[in-house]
Protein backbone atom coordinates (compact mmCIF):
# COMPACT_ATOMS: atom_id res chain seq x y z
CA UNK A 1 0.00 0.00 0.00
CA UNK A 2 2.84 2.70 0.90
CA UNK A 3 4.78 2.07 -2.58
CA UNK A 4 1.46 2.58 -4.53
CA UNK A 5 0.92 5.56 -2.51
CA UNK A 6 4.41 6.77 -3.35
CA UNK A 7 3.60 6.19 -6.70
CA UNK A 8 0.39 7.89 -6.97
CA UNK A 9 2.42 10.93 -5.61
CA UNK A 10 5.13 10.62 -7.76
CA UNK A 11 2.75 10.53 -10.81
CA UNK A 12 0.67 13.19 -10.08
CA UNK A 13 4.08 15.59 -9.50
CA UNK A 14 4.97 14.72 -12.66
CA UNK A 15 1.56 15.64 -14.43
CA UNK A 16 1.92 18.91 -12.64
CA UNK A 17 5.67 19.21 -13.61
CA UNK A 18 4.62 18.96 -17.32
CA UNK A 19 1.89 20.88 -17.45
CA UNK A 20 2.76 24.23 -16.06
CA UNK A 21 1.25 27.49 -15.76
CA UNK A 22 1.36 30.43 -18.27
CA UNK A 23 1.92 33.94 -16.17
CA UNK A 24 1.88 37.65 -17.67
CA UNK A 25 4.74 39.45 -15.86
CA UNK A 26 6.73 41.64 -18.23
CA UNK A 27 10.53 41.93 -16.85
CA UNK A 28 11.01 45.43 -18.87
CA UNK A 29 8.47 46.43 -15.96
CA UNK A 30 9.08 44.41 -12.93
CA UNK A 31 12.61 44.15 -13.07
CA UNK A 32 16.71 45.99 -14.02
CA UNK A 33 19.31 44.63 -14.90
CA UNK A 34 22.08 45.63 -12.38
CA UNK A 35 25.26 44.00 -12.99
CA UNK A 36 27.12 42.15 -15.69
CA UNK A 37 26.49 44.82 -18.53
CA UNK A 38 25.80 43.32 -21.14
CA UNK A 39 25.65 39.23 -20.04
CA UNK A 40 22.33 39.66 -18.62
CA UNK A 41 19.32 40.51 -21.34
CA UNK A 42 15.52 40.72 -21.81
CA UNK A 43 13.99 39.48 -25.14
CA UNK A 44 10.70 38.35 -26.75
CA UNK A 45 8.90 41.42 -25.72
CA UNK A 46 9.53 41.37 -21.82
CA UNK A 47 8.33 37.65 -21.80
CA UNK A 48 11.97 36.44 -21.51
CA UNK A 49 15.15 36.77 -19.47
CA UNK A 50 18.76 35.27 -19.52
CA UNK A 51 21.90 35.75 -17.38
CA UNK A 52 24.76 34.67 -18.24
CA UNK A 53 28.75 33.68 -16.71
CA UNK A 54 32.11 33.77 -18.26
CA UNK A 55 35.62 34.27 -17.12
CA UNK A 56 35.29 37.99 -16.52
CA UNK A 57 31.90 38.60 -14.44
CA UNK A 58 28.81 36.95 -13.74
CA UNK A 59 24.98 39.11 -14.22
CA UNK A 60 22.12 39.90 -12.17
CA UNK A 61 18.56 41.25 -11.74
CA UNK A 62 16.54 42.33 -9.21
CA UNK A 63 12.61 43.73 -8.79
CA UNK A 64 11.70 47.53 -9.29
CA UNK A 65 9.13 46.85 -6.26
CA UNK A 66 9.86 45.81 -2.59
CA UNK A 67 7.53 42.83 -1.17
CA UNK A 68 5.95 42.60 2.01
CA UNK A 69 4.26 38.82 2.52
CA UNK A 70 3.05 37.34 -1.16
CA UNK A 71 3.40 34.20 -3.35
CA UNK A 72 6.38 34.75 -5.98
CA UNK A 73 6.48 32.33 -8.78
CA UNK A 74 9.23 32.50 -11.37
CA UNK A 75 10.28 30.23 -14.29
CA UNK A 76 13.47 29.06 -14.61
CA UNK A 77 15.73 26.94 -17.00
CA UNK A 78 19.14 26.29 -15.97
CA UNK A 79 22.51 26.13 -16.91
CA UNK A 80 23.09 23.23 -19.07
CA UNK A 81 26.15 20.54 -19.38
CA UNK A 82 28.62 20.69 -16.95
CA UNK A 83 27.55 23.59 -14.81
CA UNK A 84 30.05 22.65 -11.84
CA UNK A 85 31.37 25.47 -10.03
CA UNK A 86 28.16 27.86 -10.93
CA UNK A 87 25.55 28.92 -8.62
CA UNK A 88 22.39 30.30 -9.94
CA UNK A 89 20.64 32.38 -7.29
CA UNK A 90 17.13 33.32 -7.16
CA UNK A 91 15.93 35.26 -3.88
CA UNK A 92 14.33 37.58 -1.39
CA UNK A 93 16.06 40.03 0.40
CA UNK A 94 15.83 43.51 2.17
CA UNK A 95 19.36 45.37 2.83
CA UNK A 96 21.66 46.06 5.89
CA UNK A 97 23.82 44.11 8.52
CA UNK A 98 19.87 42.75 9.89
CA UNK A 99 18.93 42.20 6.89
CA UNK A 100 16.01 39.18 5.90
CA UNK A 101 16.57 37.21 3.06
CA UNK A 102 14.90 33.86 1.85
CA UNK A 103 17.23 32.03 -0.90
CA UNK A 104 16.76 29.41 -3.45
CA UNK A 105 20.31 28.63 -4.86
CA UNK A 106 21.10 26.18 -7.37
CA UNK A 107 24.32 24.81 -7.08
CA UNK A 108 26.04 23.47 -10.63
CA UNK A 109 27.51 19.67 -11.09
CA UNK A 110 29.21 18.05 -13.57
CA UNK A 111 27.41 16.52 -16.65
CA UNK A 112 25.06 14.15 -16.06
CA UNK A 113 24.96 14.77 -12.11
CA UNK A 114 22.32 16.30 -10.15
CA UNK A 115 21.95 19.87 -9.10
CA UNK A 116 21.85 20.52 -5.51
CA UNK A 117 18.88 22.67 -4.50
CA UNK A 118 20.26 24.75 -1.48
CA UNK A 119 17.44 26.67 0.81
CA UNK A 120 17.91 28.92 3.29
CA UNK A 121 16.10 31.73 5.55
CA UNK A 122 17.88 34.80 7.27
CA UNK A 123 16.13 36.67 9.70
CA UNK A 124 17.69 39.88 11.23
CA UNK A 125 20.94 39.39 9.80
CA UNK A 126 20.95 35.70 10.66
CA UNK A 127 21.02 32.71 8.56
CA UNK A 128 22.67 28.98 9.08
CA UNK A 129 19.13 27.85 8.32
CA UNK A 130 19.96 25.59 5.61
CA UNK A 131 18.16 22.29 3.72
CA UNK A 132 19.26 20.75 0.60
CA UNK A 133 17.20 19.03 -1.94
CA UNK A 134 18.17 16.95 -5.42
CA UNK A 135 15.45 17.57 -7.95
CA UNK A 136 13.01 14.96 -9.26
CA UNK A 137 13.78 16.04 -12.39
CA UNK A 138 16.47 17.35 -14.68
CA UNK A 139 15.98 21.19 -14.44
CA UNK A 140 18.02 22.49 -17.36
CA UNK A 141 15.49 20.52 -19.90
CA UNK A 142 12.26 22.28 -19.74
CA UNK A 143 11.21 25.56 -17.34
CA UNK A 144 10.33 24.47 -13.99
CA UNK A 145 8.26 26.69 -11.85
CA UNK A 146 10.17 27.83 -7.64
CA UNK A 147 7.91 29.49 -5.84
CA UNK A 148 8.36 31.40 -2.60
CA UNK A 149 5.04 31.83 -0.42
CA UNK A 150 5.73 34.14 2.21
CA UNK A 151 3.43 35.35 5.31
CA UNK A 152 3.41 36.28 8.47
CA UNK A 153 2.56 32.50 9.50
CA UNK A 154 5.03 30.44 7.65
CA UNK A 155 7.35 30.29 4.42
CA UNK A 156 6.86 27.98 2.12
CA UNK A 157 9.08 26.60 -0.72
CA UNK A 158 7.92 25.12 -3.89
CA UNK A 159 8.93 23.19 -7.04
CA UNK A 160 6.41 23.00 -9.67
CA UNK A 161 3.71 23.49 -6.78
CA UNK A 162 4.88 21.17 -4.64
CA UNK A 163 5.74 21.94 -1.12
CA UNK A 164 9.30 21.11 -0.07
CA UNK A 165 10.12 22.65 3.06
CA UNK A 166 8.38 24.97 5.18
CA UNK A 167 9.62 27.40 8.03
CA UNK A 168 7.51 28.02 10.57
CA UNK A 169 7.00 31.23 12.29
CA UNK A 170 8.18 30.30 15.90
CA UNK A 171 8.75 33.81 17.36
CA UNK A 172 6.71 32.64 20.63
CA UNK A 173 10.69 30.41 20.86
CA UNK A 174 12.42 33.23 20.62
CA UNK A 175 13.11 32.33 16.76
CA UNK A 176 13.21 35.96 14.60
CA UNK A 177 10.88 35.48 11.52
CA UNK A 178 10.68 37.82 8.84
CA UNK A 179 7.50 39.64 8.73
CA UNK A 180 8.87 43.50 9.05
CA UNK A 181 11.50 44.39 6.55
CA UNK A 182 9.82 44.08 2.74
CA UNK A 183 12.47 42.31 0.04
CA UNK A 184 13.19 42.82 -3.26
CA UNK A 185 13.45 40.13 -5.68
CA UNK A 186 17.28 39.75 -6.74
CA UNK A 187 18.59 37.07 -9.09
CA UNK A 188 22.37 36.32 -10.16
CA UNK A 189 24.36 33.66 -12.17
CA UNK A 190 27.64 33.71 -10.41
CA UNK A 191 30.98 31.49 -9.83
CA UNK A 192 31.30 30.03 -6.80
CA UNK A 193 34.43 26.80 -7.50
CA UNK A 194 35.75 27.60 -4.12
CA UNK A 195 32.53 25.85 -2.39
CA UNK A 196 29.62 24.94 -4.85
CA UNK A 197 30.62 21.84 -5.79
CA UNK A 198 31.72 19.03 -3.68
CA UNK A 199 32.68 21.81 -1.21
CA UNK A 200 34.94 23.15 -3.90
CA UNK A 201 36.99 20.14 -4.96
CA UNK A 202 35.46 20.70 -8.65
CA UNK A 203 36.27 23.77 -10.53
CA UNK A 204 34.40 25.53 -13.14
CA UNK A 205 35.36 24.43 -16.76
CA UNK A 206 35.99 27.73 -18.62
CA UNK A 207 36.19 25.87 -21.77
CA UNK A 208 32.74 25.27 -21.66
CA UNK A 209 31.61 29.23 -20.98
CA UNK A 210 29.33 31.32 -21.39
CA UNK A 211 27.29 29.36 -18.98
CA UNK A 212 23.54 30.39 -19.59
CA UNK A 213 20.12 30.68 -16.70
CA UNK A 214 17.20 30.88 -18.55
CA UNK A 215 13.86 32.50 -17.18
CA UNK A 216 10.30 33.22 -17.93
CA UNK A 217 6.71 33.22 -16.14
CA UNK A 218 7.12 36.07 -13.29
CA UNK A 219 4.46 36.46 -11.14
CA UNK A 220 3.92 38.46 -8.17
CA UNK A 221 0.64 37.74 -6.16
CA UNK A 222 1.61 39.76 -3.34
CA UNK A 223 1.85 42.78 -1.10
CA UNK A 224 4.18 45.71 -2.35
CA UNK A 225 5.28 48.72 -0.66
CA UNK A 226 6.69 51.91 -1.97
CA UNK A 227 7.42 55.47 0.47
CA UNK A 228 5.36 54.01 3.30
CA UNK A 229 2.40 52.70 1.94
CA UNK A 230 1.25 49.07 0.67
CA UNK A 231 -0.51 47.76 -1.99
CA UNK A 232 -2.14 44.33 -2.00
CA UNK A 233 -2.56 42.20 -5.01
CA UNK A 234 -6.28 41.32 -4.81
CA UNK A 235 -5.19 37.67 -5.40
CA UNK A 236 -3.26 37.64 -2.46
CA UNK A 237 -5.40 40.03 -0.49
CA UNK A 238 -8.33 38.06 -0.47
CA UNK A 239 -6.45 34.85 0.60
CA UNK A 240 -4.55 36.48 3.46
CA UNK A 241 -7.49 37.95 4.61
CA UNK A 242 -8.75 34.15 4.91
CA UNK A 243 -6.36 33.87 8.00
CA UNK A 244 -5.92 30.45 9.14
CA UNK A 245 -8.09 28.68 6.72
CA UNK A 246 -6.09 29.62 3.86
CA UNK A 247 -2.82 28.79 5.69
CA UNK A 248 -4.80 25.16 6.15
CA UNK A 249 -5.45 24.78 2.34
CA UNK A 250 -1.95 25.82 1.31
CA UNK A 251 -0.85 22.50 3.32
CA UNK A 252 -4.09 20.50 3.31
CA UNK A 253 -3.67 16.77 3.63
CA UNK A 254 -2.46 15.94 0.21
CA UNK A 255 0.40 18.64 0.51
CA UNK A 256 1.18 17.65 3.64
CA UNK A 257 2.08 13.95 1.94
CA UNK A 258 3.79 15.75 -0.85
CA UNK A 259 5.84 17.38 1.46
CA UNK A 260 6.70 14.21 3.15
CA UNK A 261 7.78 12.03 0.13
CA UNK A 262 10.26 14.79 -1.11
CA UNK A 263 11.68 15.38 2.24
CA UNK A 264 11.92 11.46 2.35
CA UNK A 265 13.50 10.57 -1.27
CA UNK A 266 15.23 14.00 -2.00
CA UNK A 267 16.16 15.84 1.41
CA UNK A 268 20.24 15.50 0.84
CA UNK A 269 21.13 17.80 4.22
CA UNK A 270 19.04 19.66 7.11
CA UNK A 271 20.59 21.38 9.52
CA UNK A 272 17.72 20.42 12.24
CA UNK A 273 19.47 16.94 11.81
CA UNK A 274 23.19 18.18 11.95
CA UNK A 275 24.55 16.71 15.04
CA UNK A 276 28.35 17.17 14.57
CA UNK A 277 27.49 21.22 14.18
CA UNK A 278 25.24 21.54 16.87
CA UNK A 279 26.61 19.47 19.35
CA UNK A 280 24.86 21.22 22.23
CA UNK A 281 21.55 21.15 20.83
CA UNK A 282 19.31 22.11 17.83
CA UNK A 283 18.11 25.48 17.30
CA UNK A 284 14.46 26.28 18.92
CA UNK A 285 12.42 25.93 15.65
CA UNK A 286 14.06 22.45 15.17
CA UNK A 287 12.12 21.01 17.96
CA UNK A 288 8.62 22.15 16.72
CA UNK A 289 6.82 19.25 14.75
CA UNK A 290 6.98 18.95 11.48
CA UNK A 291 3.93 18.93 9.06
């Protein structure tokens, strides 16, 4: 019964993964180009962006608007071949030494060998909150949809709308959770051979530059804020106005089990389970249950 369950799962993520979603977000509008001159670009009418790496620099983007709580979807299509020694980084983040930040980083491999998906959450300057995922799927064949869903309850990371972690707002622990400072979306294709890859023992293959992220499908349902005031999507205000119950139908029974088989099968590191590097006891939010 629990490996036709698994199954079941398995094949429904994969009708999702191939079906995807179409979104509207124009990156002329939403977005600049801030570094890399000319290696990062927007084509096809705003529908499309690319970054890309060689020898002398790296590229990056980041949103026009600031974000207070939302659900931020964005396409992506990574870099192909032997990526080793790249890191393609796709984020949240406000600015300053207490900064909050909320990270999906893709960290290259050599050819035929898996990306690592690294996850992370920094509240007030502090991070260290790591979990690291292999994908179910080779993500520089087709555009996969990461999604951040962020409010004042809980963060939630997603692949192709599957759940696969969730931080839970555990202020009443004395845990900082980011709920005050709004973020900017930022993006960057960058080299990183000192660590990326087997904790830097492969380097980046030059010969094989420009290394190319690929990315399409923005979309912001969200809160934004701009000299003091907010804005509210209305597809996000009417669900956060839902409280509790919408929290409850973001990880209703069947994304609860989601969550559990990839945590199971592709859950390569968590740091609530890293006994060698906290020897004296897991952080406070590592003893809450999980869902």
């Amino acid at each position: 019964m629990g490996q036709f369950l698994n199954l079941t799962v398995l094949v429904t993520i994969l009708v999702l993964t191939m079906v995807g979603t179409a979104y509207s977000g124009n990156f002329n509008e939403e977005f600049d180009l801030t570094w890399g001159d000319h290696r990062g670009k927007i084509f096809s009418g705003g529908k499309m962006l690319s970054l890309s790496l060689d020898r002398v620099s790296g590229s990056g983007f980041k949103s026009k608007k600031e974000y207070l709580f939302g659900r931020i979807d964005m396409q992506l299509k990574l870099v192909a071949g032997n990526s080793a020694g790249t890191v393609t980084a796709y984020y949240l983040s406000s600015e300053g030494p207490t900064h909050d930040e909320i990270d999906f980083e893709f960290l290259g491999n050599e050819t035929g060998k898996p990306y690592v998906l690294h996850t992370n959450v920094f509240a007030q300057g502090k991070g260290n909150r790591e979990q690291q995922f292999y994908l179910w799927f080779d993500p520089t064949k087709n555009f996969h949809t990461y999604s951040l869903v962020w409010r004042p309850q809980h963060i939630i990371f997603m692949v192709d709308n599957v759940p696969i972690r969730v931080f839970n707002n555990a202020e009443q622990l004395g845990v900082p959770f980011p709920k005050k400072q709004p973020m900017r979306i930022y993006s960057s294709l960058w080299n990183a051979d000192d660590w990326a890859t087997r904790g830097g023992l492969v380097k980046t293959d030059w010969s094989k530059a420009p290394f190319t992220a690929y990315y399409r499908g923005f979309n912001a349902a969200a809160c934004t804020v701009s000299s003091g005031s907010s804005f509210c999507d209305p597809k996000f205000k009417s669900t956060f106005s839902n409280g509790e119950s919408q929290v409850a139908n973001e990880l209703n029974a069947y994304g609860r089990r989601r969550l559990r088989w990839v945590q199971k099968y592709f859950m390569i590191y968590d740091y609530c389970s890293d006994l060698k590097r906290f020897p004296q006891g897991f952080p406070p939010e590592c003893r809450r249950s999980r869902v």
